[in-house]
N, C-alpha and C. Protein backbone atom coordinates (compact mmCIF):
# COMPACT_ATOMS: atom_id res chain seq x y z
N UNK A 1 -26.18 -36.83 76.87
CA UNK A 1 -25.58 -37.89 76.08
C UNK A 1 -24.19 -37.46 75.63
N UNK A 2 -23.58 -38.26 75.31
CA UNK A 2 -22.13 -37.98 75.35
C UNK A 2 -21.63 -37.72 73.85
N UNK A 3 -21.29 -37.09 73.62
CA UNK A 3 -20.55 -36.59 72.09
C UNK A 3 -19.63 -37.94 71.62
N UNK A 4 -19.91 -37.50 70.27
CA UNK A 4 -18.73 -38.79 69.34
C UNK A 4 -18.35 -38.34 68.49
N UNK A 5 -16.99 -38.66 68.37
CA UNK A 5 -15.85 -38.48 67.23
C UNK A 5 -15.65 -39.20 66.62
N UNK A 6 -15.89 -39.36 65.66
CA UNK A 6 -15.41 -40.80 64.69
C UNK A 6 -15.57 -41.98 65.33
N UNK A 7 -15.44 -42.04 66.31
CA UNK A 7 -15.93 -43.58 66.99
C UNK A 7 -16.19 -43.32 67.99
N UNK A 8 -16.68 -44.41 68.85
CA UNK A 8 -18.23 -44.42 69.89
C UNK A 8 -16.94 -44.00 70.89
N UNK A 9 -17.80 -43.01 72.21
CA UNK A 9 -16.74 -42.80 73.36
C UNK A 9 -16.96 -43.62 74.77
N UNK A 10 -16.07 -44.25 75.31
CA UNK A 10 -16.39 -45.17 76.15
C UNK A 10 -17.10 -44.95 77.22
N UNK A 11 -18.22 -45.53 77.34
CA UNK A 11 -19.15 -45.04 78.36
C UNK A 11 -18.66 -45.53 79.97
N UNK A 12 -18.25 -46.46 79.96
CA UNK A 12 -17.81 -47.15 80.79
C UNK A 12 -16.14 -47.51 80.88
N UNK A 13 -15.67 -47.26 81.74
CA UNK A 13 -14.40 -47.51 82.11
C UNK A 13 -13.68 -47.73 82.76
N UNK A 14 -12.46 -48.79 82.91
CA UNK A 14 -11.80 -48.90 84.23
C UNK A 14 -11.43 -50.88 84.31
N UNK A 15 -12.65 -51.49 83.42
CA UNK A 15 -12.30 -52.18 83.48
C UNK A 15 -13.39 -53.04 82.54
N UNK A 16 -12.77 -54.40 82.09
CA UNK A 16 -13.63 -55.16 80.95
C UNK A 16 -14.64 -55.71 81.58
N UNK A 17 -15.94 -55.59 80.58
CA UNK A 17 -17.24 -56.09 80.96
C UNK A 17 -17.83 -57.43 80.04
N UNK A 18 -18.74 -58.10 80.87
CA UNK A 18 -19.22 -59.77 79.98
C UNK A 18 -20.18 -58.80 79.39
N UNK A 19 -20.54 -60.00 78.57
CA UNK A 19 -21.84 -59.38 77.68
C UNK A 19 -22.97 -59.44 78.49
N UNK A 20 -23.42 -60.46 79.42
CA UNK A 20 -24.13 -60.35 80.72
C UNK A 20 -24.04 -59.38 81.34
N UNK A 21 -23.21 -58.64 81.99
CA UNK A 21 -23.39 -57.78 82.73
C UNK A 21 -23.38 -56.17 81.46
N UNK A 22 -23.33 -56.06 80.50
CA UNK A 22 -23.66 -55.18 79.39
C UNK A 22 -25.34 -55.18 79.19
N UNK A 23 -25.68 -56.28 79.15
CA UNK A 23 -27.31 -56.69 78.74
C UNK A 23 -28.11 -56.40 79.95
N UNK A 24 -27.23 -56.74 80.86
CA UNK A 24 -28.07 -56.20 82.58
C UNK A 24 -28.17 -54.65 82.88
N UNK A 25 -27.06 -53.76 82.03
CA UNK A 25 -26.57 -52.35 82.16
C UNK A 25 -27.91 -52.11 80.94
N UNK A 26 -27.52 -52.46 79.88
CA UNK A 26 -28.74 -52.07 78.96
C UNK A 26 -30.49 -51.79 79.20
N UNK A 27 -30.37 -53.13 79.92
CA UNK A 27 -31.94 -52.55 80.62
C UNK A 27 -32.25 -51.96 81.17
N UNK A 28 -31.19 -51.03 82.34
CA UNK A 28 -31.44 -50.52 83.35
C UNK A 28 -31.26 -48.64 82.42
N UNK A 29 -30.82 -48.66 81.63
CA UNK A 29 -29.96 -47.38 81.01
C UNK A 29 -30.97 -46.85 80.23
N UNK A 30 -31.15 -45.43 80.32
CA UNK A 30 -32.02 -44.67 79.49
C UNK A 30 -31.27 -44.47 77.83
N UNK A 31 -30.09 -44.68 78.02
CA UNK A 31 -29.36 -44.29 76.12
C UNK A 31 -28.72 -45.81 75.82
N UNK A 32 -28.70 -46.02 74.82
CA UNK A 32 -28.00 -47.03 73.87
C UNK A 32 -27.15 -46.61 74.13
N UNK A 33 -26.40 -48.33 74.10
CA UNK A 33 -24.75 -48.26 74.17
C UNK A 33 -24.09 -49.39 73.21
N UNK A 34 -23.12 -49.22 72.48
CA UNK A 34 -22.99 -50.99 71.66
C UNK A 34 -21.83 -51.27 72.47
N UNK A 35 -21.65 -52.65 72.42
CA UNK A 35 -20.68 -53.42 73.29
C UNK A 35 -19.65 -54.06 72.09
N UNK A 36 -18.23 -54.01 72.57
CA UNK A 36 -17.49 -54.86 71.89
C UNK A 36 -16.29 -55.22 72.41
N UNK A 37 -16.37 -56.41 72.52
CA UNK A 37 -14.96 -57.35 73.45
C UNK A 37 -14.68 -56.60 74.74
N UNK A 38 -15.79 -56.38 75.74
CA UNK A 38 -15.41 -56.29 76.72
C UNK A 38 -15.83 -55.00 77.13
N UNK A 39 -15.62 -53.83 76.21
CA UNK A 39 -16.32 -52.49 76.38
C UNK A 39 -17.34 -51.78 76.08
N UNK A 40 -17.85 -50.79 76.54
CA UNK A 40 -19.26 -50.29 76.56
C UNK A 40 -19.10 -48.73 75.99
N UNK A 41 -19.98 -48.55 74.69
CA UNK A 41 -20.05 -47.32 74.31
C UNK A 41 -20.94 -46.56 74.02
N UNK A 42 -21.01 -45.12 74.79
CA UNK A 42 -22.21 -44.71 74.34
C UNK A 42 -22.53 -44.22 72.96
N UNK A 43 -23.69 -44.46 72.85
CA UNK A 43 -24.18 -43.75 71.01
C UNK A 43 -24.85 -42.82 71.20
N UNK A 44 -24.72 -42.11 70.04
CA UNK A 44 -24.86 -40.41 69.79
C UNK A 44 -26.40 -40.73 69.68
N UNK A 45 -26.88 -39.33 69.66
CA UNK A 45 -28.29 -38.95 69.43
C UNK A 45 -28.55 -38.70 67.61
N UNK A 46 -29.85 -38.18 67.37
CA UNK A 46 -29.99 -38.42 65.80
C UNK A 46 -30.37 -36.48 65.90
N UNK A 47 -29.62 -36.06 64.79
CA UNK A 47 -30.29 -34.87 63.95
C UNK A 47 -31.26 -34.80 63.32
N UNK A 48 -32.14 -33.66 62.81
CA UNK A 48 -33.22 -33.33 62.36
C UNK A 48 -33.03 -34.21 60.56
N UNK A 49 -31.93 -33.82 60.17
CA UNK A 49 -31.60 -34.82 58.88
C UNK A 49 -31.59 -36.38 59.04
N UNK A 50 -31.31 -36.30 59.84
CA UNK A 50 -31.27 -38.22 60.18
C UNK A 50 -32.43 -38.79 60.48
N UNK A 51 -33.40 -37.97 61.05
CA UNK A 51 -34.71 -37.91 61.10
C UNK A 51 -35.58 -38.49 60.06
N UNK A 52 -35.46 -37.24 59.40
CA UNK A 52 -35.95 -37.18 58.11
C UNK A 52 -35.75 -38.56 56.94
N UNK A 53 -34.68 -38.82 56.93
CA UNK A 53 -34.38 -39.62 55.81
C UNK A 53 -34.55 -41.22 56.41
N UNK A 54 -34.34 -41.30 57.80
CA UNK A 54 -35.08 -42.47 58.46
C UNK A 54 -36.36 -42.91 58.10
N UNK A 55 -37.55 -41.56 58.52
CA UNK A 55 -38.91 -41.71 58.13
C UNK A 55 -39.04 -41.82 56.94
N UNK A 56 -37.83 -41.34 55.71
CA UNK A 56 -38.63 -41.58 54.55
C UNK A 56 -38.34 -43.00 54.24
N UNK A 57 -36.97 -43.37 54.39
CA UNK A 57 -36.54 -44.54 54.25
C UNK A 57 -37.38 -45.90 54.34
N UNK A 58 -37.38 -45.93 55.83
CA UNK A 58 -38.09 -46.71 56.63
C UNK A 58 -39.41 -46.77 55.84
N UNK A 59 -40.76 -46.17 55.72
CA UNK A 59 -41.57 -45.71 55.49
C UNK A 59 -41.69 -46.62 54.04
N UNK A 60 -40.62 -46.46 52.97
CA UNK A 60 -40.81 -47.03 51.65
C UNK A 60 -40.55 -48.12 51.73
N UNK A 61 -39.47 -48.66 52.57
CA UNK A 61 -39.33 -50.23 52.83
C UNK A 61 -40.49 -51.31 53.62
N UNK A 62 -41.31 -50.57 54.45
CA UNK A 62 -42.51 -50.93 54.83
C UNK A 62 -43.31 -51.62 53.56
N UNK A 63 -43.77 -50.24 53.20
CA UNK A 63 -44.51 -50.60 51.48
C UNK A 63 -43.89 -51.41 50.57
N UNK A 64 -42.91 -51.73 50.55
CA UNK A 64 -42.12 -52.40 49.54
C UNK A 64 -42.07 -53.74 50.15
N UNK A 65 -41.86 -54.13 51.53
CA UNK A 65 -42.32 -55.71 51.71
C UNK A 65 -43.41 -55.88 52.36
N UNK A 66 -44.51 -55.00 51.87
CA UNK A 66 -45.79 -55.64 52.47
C UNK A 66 -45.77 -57.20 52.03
N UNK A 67 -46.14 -58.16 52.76
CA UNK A 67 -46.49 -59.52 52.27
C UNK A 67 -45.39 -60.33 52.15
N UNK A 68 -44.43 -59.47 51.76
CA UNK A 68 -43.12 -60.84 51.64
C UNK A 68 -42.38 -61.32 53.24
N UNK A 69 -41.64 -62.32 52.52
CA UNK A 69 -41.05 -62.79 54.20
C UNK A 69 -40.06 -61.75 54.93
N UNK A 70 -39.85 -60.55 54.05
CA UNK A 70 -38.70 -60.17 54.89
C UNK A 70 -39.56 -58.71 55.51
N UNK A 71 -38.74 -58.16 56.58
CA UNK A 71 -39.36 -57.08 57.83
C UNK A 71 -38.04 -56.36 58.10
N UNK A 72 -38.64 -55.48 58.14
CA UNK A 72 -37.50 -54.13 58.32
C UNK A 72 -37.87 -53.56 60.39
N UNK A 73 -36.56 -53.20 60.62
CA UNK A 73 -36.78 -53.14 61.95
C UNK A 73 -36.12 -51.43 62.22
N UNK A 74 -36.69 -50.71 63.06
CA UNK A 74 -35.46 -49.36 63.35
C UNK A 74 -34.33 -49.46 64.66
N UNK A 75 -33.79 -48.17 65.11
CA UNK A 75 -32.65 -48.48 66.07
C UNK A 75 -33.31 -48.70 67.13
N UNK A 76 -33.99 -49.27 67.62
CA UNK A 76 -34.29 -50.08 68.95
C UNK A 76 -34.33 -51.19 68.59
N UNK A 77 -33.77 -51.87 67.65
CA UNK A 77 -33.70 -53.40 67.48
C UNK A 77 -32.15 -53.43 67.54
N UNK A 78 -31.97 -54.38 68.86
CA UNK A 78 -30.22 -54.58 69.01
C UNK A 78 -29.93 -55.87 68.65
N UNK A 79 -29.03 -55.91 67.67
CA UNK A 79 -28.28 -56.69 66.98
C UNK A 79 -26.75 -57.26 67.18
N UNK A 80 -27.23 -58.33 67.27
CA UNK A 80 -25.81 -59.46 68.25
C UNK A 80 -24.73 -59.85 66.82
N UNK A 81 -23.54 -59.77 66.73
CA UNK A 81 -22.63 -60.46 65.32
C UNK A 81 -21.75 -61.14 66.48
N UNK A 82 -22.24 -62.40 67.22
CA UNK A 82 -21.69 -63.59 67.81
C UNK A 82 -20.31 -64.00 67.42
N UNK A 83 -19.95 -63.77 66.11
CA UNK A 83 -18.09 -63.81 65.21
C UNK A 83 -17.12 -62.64 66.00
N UNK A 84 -17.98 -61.73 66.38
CA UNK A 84 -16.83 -60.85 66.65
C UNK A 84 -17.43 -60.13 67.84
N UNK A 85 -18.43 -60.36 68.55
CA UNK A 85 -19.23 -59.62 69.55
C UNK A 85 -19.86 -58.56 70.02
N UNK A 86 -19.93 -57.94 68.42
CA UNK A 86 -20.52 -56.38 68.52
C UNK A 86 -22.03 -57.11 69.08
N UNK A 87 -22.71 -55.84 69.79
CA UNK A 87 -23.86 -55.59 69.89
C UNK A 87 -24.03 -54.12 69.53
N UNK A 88 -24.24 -53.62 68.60
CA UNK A 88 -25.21 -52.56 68.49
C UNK A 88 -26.56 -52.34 67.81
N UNK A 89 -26.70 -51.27 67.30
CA UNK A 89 -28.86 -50.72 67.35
C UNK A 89 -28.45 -49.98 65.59
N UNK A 90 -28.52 -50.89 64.56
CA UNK A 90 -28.16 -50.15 63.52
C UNK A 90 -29.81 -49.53 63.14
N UNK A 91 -29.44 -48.49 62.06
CA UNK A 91 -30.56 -47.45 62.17
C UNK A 91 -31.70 -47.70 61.22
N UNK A 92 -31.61 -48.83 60.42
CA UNK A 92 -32.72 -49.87 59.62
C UNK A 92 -31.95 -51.32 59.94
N UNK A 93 -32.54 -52.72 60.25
CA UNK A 93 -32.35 -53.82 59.46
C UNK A 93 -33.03 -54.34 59.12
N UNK A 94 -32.68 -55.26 58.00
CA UNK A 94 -34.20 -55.78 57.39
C UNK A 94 -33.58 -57.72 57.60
N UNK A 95 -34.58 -58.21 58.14
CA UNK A 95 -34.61 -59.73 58.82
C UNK A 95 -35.72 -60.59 57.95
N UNK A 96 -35.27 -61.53 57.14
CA UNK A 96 -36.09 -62.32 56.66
C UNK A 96 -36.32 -63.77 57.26
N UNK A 97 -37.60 -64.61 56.76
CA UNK A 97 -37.45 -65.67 57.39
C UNK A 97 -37.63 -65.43 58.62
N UNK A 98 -38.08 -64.33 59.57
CA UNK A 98 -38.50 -64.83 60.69
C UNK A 98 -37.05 -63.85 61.58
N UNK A 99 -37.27 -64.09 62.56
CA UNK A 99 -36.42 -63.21 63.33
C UNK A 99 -35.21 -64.34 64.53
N UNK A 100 -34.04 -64.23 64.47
CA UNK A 100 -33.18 -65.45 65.02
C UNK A 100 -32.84 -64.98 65.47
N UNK A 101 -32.96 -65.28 67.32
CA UNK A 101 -32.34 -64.44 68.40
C UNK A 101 -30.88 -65.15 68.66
N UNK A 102 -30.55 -64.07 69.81
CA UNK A 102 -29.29 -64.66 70.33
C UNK A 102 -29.36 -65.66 71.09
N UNK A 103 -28.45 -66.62 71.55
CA UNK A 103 -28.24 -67.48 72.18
C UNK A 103 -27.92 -66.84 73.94
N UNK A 104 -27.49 -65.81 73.92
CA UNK A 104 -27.61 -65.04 75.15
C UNK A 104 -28.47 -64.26 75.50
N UNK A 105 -29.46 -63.99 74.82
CA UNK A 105 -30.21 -62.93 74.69
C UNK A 105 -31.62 -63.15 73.94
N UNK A 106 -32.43 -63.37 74.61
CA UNK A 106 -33.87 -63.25 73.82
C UNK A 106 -34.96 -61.70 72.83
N UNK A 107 -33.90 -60.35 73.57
CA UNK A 107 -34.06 -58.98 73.09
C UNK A 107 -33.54 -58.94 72.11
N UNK A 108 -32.49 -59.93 71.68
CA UNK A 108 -31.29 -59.48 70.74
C UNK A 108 -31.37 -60.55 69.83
N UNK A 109 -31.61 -59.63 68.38
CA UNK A 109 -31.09 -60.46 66.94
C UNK A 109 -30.19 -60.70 66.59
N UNK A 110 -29.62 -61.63 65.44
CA UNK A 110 -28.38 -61.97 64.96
C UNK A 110 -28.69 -62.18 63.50
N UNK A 111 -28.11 -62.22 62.77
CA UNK A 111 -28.17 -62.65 61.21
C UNK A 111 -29.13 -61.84 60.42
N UNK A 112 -29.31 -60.42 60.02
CA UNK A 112 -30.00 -59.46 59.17
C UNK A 112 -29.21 -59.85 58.05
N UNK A 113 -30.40 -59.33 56.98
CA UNK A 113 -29.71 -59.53 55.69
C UNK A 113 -29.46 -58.20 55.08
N UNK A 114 -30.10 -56.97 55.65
CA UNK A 114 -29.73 -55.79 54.80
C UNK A 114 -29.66 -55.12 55.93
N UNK A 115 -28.34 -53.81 56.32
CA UNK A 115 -28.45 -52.98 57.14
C UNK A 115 -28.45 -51.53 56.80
N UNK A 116 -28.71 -50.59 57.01
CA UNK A 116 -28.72 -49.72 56.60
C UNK A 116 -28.27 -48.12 57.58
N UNK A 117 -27.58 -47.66 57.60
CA UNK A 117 -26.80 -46.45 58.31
C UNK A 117 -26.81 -44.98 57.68
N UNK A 118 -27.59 -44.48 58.38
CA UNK A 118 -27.69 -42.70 58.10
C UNK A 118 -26.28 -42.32 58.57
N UNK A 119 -25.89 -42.00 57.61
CA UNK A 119 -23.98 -41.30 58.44
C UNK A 119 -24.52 -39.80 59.73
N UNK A 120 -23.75 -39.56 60.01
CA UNK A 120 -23.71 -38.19 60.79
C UNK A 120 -22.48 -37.74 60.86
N UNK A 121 -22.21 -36.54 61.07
CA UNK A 121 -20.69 -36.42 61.17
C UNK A 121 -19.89 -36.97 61.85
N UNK A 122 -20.45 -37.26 63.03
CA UNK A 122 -19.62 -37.52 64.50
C UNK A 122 -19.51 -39.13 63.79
N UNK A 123 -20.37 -39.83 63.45
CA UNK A 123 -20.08 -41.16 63.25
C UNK A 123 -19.44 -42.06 61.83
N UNK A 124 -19.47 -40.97 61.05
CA UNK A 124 -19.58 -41.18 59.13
C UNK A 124 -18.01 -42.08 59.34
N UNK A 125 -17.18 -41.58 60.02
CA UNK A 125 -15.76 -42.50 59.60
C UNK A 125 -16.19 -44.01 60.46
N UNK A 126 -16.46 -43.88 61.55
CA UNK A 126 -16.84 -45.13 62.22
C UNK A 126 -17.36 -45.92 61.47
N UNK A 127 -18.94 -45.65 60.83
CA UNK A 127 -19.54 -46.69 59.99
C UNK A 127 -19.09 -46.83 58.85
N UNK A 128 -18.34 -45.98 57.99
CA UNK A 128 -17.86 -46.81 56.72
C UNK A 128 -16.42 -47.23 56.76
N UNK A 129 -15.62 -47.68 58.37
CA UNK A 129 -14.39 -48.16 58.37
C UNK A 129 -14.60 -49.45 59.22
N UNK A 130 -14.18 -49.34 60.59
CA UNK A 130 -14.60 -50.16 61.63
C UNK A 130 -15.91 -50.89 61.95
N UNK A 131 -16.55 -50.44 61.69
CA UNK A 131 -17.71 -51.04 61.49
C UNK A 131 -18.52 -51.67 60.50
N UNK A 132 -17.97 -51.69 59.37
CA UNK A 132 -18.02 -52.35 58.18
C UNK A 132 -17.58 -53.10 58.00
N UNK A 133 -16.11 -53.23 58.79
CA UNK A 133 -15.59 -54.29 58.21
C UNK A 133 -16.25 -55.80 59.51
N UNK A 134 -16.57 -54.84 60.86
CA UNK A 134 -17.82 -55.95 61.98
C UNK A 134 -18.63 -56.38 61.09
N UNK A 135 -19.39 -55.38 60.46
CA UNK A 135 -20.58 -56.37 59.72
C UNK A 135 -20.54 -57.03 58.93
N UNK A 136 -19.30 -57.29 58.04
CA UNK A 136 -18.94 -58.27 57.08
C UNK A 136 -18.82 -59.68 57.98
N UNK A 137 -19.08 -59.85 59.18
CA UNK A 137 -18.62 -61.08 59.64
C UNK A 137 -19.73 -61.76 59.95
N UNK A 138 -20.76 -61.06 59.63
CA UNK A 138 -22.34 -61.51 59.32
C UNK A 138 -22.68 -62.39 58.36
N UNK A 139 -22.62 -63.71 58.54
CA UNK A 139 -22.89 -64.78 57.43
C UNK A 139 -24.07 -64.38 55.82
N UNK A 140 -24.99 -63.93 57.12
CA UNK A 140 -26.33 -63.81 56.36
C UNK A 140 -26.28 -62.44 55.20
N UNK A 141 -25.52 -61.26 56.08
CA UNK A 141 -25.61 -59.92 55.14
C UNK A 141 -25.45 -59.89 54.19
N UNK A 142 -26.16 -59.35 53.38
CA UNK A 142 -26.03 -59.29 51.33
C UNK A 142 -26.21 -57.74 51.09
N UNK A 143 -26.08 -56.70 52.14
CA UNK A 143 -26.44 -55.79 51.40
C UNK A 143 -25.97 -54.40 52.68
N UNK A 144 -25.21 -53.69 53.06
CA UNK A 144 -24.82 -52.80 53.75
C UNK A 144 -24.78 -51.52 53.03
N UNK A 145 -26.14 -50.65 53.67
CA UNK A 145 -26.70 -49.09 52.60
C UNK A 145 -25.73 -47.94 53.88
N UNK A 146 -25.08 -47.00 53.57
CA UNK A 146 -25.09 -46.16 53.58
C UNK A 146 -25.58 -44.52 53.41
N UNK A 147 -26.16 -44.15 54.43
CA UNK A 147 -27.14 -42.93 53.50
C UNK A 147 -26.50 -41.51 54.21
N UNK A 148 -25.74 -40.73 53.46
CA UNK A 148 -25.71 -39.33 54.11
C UNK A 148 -26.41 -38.17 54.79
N UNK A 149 -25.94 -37.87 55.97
CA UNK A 149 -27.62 -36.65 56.40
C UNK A 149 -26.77 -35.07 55.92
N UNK A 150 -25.80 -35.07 55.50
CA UNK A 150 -25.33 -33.86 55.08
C UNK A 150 -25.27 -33.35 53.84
N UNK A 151 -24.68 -34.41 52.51
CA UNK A 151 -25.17 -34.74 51.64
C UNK A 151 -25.86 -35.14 50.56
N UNK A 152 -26.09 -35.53 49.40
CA UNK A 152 -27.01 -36.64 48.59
C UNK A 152 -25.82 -37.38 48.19
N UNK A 153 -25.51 -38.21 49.34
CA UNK A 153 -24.78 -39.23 48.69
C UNK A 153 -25.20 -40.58 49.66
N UNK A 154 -25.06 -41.78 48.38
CA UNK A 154 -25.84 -43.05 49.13
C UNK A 154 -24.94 -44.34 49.09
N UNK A 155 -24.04 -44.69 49.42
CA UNK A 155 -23.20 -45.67 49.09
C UNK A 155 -23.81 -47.29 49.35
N UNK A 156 -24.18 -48.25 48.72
CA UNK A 156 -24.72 -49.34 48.90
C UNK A 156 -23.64 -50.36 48.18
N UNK A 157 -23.16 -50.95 49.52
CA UNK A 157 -22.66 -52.38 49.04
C UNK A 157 -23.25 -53.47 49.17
N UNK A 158 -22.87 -54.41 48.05
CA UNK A 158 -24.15 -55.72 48.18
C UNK A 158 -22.83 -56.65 47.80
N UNK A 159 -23.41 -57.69 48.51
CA UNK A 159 -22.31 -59.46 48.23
C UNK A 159 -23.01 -59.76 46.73
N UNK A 160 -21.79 -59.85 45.98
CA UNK A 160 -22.27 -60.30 44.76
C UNK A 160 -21.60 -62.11 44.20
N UNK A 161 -21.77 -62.39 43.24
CA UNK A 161 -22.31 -63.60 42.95
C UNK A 161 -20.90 -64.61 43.51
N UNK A 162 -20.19 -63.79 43.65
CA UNK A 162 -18.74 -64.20 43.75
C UNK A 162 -18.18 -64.19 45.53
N UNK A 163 -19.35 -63.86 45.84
CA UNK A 163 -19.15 -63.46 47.95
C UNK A 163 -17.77 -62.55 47.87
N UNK A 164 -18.37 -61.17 47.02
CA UNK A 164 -17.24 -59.97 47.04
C UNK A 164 -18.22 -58.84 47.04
N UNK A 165 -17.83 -58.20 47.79
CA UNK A 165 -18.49 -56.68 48.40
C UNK A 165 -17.94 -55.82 46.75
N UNK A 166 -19.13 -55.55 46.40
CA UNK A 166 -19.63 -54.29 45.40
C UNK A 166 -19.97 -53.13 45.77
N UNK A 167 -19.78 -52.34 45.39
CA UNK A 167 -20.37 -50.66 45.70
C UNK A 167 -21.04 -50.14 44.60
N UNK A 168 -22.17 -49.73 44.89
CA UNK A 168 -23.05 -48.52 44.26
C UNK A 168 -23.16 -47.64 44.70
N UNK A 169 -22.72 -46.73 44.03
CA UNK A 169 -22.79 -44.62 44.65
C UNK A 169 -23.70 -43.92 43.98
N UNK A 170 -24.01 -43.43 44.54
CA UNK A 170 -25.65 -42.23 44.23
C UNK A 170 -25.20 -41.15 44.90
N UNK A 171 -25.17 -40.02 43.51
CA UNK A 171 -24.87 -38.48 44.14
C UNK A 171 -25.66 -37.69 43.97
N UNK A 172 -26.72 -38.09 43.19
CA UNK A 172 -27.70 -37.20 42.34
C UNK A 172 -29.31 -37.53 42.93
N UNK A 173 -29.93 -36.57 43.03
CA UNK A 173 -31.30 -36.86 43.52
C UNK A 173 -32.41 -37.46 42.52
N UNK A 174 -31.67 -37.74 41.59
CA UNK A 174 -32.23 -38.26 40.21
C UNK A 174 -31.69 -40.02 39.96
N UNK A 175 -31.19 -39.88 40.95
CA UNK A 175 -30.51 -41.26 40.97
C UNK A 175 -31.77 -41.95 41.30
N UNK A 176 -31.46 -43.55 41.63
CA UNK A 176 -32.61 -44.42 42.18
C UNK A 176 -31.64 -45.59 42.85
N UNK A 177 -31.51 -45.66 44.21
CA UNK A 177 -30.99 -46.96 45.01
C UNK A 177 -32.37 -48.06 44.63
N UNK A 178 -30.79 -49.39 43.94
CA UNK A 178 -31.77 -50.74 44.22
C UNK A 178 -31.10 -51.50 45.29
N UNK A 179 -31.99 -52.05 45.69
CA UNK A 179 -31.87 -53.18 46.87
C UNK A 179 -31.66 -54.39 46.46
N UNK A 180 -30.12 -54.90 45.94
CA UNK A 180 -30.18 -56.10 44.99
C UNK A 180 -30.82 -57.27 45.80
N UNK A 181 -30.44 -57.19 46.85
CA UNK A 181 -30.97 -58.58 47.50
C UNK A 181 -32.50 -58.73 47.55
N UNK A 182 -33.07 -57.32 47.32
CA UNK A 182 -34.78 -57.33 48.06
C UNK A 182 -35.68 -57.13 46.79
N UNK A 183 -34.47 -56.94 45.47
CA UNK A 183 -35.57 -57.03 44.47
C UNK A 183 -36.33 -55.23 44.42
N UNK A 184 -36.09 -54.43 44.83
CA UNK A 184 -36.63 -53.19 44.86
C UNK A 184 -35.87 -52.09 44.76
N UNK A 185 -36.67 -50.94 44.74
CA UNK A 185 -35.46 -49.65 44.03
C UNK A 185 -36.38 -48.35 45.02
N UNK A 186 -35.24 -47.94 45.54
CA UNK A 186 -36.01 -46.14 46.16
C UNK A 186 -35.53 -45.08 45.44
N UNK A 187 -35.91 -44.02 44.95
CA UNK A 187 -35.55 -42.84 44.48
C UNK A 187 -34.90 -42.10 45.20
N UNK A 188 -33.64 -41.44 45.13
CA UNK A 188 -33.09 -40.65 45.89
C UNK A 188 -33.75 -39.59 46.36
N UNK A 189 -34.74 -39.09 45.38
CA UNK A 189 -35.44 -37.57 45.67
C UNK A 189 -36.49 -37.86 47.10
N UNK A 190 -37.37 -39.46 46.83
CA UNK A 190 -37.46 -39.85 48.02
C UNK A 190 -36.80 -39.95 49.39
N UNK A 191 -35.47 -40.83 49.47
CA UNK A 191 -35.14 -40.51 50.50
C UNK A 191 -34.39 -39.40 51.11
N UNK A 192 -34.36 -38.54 49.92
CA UNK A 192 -34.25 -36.89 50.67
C UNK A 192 -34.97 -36.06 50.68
N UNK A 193 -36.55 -36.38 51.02
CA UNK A 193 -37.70 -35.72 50.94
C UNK A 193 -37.66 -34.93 52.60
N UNK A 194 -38.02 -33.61 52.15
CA UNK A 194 -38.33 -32.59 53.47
C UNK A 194 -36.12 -32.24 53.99
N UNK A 195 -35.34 -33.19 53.29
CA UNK A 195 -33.98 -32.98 54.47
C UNK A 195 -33.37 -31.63 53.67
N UNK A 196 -32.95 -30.66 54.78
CA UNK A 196 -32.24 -30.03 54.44
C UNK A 196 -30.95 -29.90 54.03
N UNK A 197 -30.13 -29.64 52.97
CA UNK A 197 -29.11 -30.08 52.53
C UNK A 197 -28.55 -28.96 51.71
């Protein structure tokens, strides 16, 4: 798999690709790749920390919407933003109301309401620059988590009452992330249970 620097490295090159023939490459391809306006990139692999704070993550958000309408998905759920044409595999989303595919794509979702991103080094500037500002073009999103695998730091922005991106920072393992949109709260000490740091 191919190394990344701050942003995804082009897997493909030489010349621009449809999203059809990306979705035809996708099936056939053993690694994730996200697509945008034309190009194809490969994505990094996950560390033993990214691991970790996935399973714990993931794991509490399960328990936390048993019963309600909304469902949390991991990175094998690829996610379409039709405004600007990313496709990539973010590393939690949580989809309420049912799951709304693409119009090109029956594999592929569109409209999550909470996403959530384990940084890594290779990728930490990517997702809290360029790619943040893709997922803001998500009608539905109310809530973009940030979680460090090197760190205890948790950055969570949520659309607040005013449709303006807020930030909440957590540095402390004593802290507690809430999920304004979902009504729920995780403990930091939780989601840095077992990570080395």
């Amino acid at each position: 798999m191919e190394n990344i620097v701050n942003e995804p490295v082009v897997a493909y090159q030489k010349r621009r690709y449809t999203v059809e023939e990306y979705l035809e490459m996708e099936k056939e391809s053993t690694e994730k790749h996200e697509y945008y306006q034309g190009e194809i990139f490969a994505m990094s692999g996950a560390g033993d920390n990214h691991n970790e704070i996935f399973s714990n993550v993931f794991g509490e958000i399960v328990n936390k919407l048993k019963g309600k309408p909304c469902r949390p998905y991991g990175s094998d759920k690829r996610m379409n933003i039709p405004e600007n044409t990313l496709f990539t595999y973010p590393d939690i989303s949580i989809y309420c109301n049912g799951l709304t595919h693409s119009d090109v794509d029956e594999d592929t979702t569109i409209l999550p309401t909470v996403i959530i991103e384990i940084l890594s080094p290779s990728t930490k500037n990517y997702d809290k620059g360029k790619k943040f500002n893709l997922y803001k073009d998500i009608p539905s999103l109310k809530e973009y988590i940030m979680i460090d695998s090197e760190v205890v730091l948790v950055e969570a922005y949520y659309v607040n009452g005013e449709k303006n991106w807020m930030l909440n920072q957590h540095k402390t393992l004593s802290d507690t992330l809430t999920f304004v949109s979902m009504g729920f709260n995780i403990a930091l000490s939780d989601i840095y249970y077992y990570v080395t740091i």
